[in-house]
PDB file of N, CA and C in Angstrom:
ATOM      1  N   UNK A   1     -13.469  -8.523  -1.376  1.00  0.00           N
ATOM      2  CA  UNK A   1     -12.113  -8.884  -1.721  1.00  0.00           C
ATOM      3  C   UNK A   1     -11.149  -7.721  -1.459  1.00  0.00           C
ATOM      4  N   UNK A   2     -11.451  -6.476  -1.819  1.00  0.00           N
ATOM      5  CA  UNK A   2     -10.809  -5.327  -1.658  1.00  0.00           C
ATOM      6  C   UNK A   2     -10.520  -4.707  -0.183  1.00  0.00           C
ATOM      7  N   UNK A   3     -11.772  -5.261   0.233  1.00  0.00           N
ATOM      8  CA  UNK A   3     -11.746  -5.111   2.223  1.00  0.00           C
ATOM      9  C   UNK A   3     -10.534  -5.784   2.908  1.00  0.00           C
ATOM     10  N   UNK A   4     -10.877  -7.046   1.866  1.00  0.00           N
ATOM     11  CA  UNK A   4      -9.733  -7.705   3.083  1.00  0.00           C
ATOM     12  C   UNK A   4      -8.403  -7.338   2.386  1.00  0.00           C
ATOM     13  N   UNK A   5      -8.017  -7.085   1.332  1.00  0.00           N
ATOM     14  CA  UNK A   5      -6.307  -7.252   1.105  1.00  0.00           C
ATOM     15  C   UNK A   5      -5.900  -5.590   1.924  1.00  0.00           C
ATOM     16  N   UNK A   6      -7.063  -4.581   2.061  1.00  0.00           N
ATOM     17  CA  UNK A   6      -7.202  -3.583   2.706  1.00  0.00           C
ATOM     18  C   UNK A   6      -6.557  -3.706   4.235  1.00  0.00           C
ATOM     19  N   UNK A   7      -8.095  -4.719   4.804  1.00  0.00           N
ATOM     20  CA  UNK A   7      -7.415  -4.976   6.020  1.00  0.00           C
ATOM     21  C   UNK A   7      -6.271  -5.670   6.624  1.00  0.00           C
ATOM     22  N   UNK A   8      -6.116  -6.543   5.272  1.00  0.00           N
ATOM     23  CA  UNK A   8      -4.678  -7.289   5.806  1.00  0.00           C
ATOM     24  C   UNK A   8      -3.420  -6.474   5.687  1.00  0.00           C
ATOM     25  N   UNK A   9      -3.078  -5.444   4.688  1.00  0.00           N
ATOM     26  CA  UNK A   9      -2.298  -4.532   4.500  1.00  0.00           C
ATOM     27  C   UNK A   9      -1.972  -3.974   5.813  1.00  0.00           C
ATOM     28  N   UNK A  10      -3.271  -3.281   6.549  1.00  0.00           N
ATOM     29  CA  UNK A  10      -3.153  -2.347   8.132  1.00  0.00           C
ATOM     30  C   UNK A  10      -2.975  -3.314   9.158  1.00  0.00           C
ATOM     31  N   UNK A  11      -2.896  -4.397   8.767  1.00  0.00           N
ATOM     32  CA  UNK A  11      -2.872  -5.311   9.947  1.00  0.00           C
ATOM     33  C   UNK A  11      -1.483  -5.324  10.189  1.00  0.00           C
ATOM     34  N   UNK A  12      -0.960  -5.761   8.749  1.00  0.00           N
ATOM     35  CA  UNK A  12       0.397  -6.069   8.637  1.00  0.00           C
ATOM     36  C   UNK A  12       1.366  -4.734   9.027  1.00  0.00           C
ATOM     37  N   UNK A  13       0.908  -3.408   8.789  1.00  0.00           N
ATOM     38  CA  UNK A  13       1.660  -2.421   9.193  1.00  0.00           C
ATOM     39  C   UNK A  13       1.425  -1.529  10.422  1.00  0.00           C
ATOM     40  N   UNK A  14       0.315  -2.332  11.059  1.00  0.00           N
ATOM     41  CA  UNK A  14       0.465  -1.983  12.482  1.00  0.00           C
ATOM     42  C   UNK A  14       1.087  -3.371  12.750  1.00  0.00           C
ATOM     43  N   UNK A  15       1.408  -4.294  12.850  1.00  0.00           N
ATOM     44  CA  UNK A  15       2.119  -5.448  13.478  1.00  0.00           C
ATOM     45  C   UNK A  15       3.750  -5.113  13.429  1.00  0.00           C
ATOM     46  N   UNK A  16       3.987  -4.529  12.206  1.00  0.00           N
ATOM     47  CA  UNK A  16       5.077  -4.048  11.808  1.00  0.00           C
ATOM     48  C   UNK A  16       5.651  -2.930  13.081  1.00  0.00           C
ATOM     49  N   UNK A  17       4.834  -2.067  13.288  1.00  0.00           N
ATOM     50  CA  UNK A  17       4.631  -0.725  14.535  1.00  0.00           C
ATOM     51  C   UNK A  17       5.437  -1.498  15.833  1.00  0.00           C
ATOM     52  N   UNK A  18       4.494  -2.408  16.019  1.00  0.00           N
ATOM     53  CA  UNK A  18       4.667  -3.368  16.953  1.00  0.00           C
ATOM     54  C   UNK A  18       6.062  -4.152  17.439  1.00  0.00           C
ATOM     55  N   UNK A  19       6.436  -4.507  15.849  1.00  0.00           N
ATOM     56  CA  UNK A  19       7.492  -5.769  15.924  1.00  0.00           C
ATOM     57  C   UNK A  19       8.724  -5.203  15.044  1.00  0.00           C
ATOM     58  N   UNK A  20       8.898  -4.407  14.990  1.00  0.00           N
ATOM     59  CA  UNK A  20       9.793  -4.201  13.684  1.00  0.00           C
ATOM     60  C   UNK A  20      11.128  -4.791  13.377  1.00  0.00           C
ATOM     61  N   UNK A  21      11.256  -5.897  14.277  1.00  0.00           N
ATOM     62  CA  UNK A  21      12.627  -6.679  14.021  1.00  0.00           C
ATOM     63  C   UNK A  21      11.925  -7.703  13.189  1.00  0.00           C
ATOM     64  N   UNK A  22      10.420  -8.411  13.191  1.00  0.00           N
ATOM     65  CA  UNK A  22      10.620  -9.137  13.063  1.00  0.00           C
ATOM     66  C   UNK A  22      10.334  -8.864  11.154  1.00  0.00           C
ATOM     67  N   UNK A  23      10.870 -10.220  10.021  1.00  0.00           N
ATOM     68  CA  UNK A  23      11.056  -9.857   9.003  1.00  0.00           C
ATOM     69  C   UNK A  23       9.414  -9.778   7.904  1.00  0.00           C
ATOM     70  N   UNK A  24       8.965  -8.151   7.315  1.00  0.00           N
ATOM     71  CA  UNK A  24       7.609  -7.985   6.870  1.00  0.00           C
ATOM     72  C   UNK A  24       7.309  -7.680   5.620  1.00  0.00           C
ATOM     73  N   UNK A  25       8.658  -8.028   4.728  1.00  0.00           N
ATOM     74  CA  UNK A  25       8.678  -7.290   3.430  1.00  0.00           C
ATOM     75  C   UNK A  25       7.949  -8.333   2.507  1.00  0.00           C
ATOM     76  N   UNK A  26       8.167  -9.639   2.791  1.00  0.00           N
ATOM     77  CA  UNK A  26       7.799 -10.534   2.198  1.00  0.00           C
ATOM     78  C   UNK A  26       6.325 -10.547   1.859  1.00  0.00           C
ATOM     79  N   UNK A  27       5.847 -10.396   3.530  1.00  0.00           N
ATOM     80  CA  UNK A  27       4.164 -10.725   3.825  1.00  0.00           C
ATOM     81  C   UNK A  27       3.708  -9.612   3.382  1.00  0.00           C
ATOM     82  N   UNK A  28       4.606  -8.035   3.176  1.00  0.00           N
ATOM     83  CA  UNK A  28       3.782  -7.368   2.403  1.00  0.00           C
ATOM     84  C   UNK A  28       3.617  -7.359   0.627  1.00  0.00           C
ATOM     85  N   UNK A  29       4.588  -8.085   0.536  1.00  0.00           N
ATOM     86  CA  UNK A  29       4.546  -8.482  -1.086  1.00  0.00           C
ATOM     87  C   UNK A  29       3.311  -9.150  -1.621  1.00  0.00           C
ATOM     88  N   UNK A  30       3.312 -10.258  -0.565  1.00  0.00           N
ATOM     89  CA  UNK A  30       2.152 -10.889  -0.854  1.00  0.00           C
ATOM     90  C   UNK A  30       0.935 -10.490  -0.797  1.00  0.00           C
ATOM     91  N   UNK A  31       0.837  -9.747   0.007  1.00  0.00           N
ATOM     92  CA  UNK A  31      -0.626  -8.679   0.096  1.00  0.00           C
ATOM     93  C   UNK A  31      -0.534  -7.582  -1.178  1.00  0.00           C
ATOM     94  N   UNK A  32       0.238  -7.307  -1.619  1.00  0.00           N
ATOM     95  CA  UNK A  32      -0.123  -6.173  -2.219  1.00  0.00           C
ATOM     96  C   UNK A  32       0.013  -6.950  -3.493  1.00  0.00           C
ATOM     97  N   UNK A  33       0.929  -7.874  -4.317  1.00  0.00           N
ATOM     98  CA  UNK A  33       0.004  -9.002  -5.658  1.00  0.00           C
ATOM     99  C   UNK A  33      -0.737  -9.462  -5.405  1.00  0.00           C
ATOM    100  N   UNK A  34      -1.688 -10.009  -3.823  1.00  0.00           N
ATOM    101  CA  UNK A  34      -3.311  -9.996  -4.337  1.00  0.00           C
ATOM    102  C   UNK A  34      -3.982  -8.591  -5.098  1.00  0.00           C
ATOM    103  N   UNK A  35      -3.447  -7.490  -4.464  1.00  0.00           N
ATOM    104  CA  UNK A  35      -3.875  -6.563  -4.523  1.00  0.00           C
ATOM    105  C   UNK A  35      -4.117  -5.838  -6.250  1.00  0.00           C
ATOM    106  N   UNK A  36      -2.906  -6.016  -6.480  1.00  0.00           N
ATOM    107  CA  UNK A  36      -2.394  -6.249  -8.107  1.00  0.00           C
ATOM    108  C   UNK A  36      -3.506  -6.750  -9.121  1.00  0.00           C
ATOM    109  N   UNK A  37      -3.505  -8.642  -8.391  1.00  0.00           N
ATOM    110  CA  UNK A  37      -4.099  -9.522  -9.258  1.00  0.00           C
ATOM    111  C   UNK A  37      -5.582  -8.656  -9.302  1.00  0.00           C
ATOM    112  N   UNK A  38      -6.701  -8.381  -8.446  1.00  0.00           N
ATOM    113  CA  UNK A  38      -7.081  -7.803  -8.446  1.00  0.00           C
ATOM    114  C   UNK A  38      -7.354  -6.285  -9.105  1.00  0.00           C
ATOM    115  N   UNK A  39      -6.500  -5.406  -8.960  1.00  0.00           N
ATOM    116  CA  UNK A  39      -6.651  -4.450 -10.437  1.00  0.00           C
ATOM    117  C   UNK A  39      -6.463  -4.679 -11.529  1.00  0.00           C
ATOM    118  N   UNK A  40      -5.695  -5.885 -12.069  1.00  0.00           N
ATOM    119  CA  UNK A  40      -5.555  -6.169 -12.997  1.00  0.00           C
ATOM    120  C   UNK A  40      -6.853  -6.594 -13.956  1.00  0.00           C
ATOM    121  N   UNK A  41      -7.145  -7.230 -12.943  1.00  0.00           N
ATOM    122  CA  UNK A  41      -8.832  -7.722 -13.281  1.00  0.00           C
ATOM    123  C   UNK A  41     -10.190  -6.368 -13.362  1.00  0.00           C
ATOM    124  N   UNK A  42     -10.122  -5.320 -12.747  1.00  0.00           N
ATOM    125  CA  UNK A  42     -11.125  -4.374 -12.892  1.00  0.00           C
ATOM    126  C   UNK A  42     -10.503  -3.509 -13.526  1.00  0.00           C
ATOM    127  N   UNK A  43      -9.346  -3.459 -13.709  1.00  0.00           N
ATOM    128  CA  UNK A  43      -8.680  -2.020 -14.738  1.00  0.00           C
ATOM    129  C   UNK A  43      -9.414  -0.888 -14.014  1.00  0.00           C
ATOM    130  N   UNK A  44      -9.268  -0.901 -12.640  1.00  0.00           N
ATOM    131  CA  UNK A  44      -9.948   0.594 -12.370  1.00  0.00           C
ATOM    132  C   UNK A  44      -8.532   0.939 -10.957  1.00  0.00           C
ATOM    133  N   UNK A  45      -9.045   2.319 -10.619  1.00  0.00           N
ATOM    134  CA  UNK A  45      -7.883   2.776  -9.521  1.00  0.00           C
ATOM    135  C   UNK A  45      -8.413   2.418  -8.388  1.00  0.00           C
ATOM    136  N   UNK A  46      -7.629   1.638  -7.287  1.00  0.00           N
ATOM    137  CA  UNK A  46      -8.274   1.064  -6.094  1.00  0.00           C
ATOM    138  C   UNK A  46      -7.551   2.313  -4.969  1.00  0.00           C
ATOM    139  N   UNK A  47      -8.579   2.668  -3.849  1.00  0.00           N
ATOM    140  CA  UNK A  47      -8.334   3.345  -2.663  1.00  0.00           C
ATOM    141  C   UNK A  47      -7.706   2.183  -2.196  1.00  0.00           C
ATOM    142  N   UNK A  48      -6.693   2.376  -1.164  1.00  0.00           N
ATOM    143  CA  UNK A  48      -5.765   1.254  -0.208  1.00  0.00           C
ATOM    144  C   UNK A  48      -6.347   2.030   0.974  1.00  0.00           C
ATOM    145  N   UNK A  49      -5.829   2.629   1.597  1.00  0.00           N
ATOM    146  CA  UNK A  49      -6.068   3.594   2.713  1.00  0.00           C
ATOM    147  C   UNK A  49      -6.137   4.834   2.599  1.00  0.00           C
ATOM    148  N   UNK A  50      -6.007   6.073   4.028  1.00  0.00           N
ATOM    149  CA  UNK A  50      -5.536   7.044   4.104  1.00  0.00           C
ATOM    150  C   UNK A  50      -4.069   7.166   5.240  1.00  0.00           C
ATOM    151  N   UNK A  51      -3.470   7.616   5.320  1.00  0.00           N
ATOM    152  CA  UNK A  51      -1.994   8.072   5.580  1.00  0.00           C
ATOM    153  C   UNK A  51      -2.607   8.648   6.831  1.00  0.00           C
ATOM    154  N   UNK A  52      -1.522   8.844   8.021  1.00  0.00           N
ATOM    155  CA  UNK A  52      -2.226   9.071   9.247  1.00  0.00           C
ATOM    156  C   UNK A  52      -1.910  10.483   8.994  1.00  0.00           C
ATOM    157  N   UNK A  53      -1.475  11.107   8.211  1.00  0.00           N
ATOM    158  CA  UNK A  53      -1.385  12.828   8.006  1.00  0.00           C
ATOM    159  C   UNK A  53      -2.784  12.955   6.944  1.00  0.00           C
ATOM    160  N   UNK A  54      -3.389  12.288   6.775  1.00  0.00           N
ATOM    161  CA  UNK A  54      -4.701  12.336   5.871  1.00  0.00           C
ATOM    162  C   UNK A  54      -4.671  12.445   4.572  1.00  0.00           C
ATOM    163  N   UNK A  55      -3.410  12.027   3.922  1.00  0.00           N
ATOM    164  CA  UNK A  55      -2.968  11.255   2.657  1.00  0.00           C
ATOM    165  C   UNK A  55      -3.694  10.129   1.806  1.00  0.00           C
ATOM    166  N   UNK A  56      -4.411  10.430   0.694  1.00  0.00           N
ATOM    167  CA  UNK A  56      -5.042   8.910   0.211  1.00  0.00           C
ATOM    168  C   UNK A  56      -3.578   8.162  -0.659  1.00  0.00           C
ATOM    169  N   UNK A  57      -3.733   7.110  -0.681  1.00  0.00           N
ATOM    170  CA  UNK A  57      -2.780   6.078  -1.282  1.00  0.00           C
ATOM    171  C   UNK A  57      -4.088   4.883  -1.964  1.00  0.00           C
ATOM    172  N   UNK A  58      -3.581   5.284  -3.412  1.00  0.00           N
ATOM    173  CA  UNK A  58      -4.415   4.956  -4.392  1.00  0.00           C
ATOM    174  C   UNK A  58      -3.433   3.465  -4.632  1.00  0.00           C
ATOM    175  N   UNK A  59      -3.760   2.254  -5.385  1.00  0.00           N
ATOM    176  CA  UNK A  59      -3.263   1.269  -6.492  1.00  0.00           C
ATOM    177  C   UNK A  59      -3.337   1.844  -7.864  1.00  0.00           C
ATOM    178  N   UNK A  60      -2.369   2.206  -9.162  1.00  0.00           N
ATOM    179  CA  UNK A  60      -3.500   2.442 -10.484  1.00  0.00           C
ATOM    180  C   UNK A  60      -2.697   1.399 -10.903  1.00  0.00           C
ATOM    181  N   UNK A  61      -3.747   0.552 -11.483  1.00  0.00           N
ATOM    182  CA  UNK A  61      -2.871  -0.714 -11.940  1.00  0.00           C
ATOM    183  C   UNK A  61      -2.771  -0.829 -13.707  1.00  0.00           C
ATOM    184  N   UNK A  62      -2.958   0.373 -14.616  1.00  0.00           N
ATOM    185  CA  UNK A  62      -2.942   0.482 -15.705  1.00  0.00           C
ATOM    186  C   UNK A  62      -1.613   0.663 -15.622  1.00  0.00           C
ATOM    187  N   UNK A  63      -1.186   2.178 -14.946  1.00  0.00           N
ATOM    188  CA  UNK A  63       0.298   2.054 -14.626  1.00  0.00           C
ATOM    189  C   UNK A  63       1.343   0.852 -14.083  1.00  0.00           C
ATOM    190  N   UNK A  64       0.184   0.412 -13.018  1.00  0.00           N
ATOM    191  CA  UNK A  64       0.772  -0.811 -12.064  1.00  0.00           C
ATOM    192  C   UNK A  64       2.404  -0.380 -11.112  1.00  0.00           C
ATOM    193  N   UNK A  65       1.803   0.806 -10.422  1.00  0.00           N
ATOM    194  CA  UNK A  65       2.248   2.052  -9.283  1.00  0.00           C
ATOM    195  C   UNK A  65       1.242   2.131  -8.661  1.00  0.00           C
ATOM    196  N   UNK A  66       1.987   2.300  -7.320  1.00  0.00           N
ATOM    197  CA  UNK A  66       1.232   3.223  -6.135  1.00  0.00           C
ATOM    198  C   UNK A  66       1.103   4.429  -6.194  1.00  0.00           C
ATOM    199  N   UNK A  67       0.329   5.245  -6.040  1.00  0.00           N
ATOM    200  CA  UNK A  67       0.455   6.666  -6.022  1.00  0.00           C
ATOM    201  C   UNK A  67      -0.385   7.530  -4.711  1.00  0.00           C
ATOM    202  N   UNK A  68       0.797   8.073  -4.029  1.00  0.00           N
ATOM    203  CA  UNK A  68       0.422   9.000  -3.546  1.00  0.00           C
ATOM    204  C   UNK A  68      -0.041  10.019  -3.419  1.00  0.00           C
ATOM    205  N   UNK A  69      -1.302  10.572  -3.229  1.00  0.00           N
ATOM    206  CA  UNK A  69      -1.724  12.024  -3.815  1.00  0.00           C
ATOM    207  C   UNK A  69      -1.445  13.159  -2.468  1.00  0.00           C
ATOM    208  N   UNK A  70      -0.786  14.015  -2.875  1.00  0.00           N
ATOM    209  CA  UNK A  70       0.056  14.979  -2.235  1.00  0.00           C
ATOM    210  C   UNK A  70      -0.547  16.199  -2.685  1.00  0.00           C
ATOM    211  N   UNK A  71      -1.011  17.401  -1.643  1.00  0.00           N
ATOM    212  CA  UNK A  71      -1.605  18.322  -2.561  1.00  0.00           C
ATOM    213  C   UNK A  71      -0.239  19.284  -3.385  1.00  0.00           C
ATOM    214  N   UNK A  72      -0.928  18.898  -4.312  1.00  0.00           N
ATOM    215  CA  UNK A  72      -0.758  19.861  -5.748  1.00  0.00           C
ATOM    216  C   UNK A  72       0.181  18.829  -6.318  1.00  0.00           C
ATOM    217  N   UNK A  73       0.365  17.918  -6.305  1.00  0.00           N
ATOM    218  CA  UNK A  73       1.322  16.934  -6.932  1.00  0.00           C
ATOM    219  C   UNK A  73       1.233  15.335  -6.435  1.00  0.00           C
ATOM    220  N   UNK A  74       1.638  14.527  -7.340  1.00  0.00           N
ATOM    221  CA  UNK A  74       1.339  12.936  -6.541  1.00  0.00           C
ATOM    222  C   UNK A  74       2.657  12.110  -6.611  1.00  0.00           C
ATOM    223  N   UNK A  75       2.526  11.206  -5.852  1.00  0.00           N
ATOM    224  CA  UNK A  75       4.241  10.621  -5.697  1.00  0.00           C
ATOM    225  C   UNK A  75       3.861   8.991  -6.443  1.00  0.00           C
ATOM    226  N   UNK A  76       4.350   8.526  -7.764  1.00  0.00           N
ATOM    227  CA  UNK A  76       4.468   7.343  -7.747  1.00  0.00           C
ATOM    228  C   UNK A  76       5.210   6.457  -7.406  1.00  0.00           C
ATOM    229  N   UNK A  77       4.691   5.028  -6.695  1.00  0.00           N
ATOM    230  CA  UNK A  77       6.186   4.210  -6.713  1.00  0.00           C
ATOM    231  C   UNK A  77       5.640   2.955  -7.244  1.00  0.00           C
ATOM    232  N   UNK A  78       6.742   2.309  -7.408  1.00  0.00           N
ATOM    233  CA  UNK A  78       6.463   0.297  -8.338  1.00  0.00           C
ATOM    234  C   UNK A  78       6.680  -0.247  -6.639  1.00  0.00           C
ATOM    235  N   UNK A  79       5.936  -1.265  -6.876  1.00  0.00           N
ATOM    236  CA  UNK A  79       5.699  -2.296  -5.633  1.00  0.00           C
ATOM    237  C   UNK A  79       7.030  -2.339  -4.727  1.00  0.00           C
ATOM    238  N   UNK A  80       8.304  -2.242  -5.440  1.00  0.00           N
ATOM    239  CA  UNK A  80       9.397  -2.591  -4.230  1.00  0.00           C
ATOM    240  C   UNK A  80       9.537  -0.988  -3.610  1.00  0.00           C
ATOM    241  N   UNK A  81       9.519  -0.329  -4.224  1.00  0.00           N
ATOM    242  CA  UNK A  81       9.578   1.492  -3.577  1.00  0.00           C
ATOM    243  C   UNK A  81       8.657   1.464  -2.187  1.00  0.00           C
ATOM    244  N   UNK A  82       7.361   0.845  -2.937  1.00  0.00           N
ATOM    245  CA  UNK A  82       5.985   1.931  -1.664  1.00  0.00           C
ATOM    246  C   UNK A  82       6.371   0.403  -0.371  1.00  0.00           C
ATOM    247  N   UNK A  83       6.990  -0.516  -1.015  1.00  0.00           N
ATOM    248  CA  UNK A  83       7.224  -1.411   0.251  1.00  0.00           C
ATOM    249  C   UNK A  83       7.963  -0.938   1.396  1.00  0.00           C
ATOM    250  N   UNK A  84       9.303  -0.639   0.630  1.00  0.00           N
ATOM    251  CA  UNK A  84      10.628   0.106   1.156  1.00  0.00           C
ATOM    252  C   UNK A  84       9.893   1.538   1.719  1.00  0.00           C
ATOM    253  N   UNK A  85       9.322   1.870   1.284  1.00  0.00           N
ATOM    254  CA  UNK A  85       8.724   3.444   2.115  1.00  0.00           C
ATOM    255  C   UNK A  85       7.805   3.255   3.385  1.00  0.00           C
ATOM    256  N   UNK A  86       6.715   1.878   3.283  1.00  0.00           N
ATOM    257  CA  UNK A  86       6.241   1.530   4.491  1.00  0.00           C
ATOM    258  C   UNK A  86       7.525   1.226   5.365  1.00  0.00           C
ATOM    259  N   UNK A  87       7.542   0.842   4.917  1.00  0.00           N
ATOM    260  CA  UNK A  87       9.163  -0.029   6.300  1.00  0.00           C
ATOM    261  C   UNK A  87       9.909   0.806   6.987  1.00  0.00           C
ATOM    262  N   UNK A  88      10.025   2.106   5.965  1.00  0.00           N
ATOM    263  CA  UNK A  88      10.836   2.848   6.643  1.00  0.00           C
ATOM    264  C   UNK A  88       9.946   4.543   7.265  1.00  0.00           C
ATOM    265  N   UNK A  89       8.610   3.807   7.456  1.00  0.00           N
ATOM    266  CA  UNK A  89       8.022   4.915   8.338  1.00  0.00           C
ATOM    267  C   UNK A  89       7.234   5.821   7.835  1.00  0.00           C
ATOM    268  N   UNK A  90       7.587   5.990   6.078  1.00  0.00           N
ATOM    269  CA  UNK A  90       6.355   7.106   5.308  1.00  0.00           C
ATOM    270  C   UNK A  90       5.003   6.432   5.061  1.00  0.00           C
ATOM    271  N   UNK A  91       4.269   6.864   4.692  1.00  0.00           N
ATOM    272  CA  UNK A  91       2.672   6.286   4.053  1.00  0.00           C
ATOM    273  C   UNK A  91       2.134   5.550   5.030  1.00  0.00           C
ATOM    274  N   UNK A  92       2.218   5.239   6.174  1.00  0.00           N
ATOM    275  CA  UNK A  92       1.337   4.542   7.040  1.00  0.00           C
ATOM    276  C   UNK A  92       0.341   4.756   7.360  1.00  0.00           C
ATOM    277  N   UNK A  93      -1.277   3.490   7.700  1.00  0.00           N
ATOM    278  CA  UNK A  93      -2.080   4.056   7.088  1.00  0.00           C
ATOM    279  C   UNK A  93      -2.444   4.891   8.591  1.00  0.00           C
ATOM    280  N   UNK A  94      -3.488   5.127   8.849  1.00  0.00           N
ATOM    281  CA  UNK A  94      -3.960   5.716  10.179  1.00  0.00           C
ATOM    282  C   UNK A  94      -4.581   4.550  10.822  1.00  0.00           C
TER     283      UNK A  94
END
C-alpha cells in the first residue's frame, strides 16, 4: 500500500517535470490523503522518498506534517505547503 501511494506520488511529479501547464495540485492531494489515511491507521512515521539532493521526506502523521530532514534541522509543512513546494520545484523526489 505504501509502495504504491509512493509510486504514484513520483509518477505524478515526474509527469509534472514533463507537463507543467497541465493542472497537478488536485491529483496530488489525492495521493497524499491516501497517504494520510494510511498513517493515520499505523500511527507510525512513513519514508515518502529521497529529494534528488539526497534529502529524506518523511509523513509524521501524529503531527499530520511533512517533514523535511535537513542536516542539523528539519522543515515542517501541512499538506497544502509541501504541495505548493513540489509545484514550485523544492523536494522533488530523485
Amino acid at each position: 500500500m505504501i509502495n504504491d501511494i509512493q509510486t504514484d506520488l513520483r509518477d505524478l511529479v515526474y509527469l509534472y517535470k514533463e507537463k507543467p501547464y497541465l493542472p497537478f495540485w488536485g491529483e496530488l492531494f489525492s495521493v497524499l490523503q491516501r497517504l494520510k489515511k494510511v498513517g493515520k491507521n499505523t500511527k507510525s512515521i512513513i519514508f515518502l522518498y529521497e529529494t534528488e539532493t539526497a534529502i529524506p521526506v518523511f509523513y509524521h502523521p501524529i503531527d499530520n506534517r511533512f517533514c523535511i530532514e535537513l542536516p542539523g534541522f528539519n522543515i515542517f509543512l501541512n499538506q497544502e505547503e509541501f504541495i505548493d513546494s513540489i509545484l514550485e520545484g523544492r523536494f522533488w523526489p530523485k
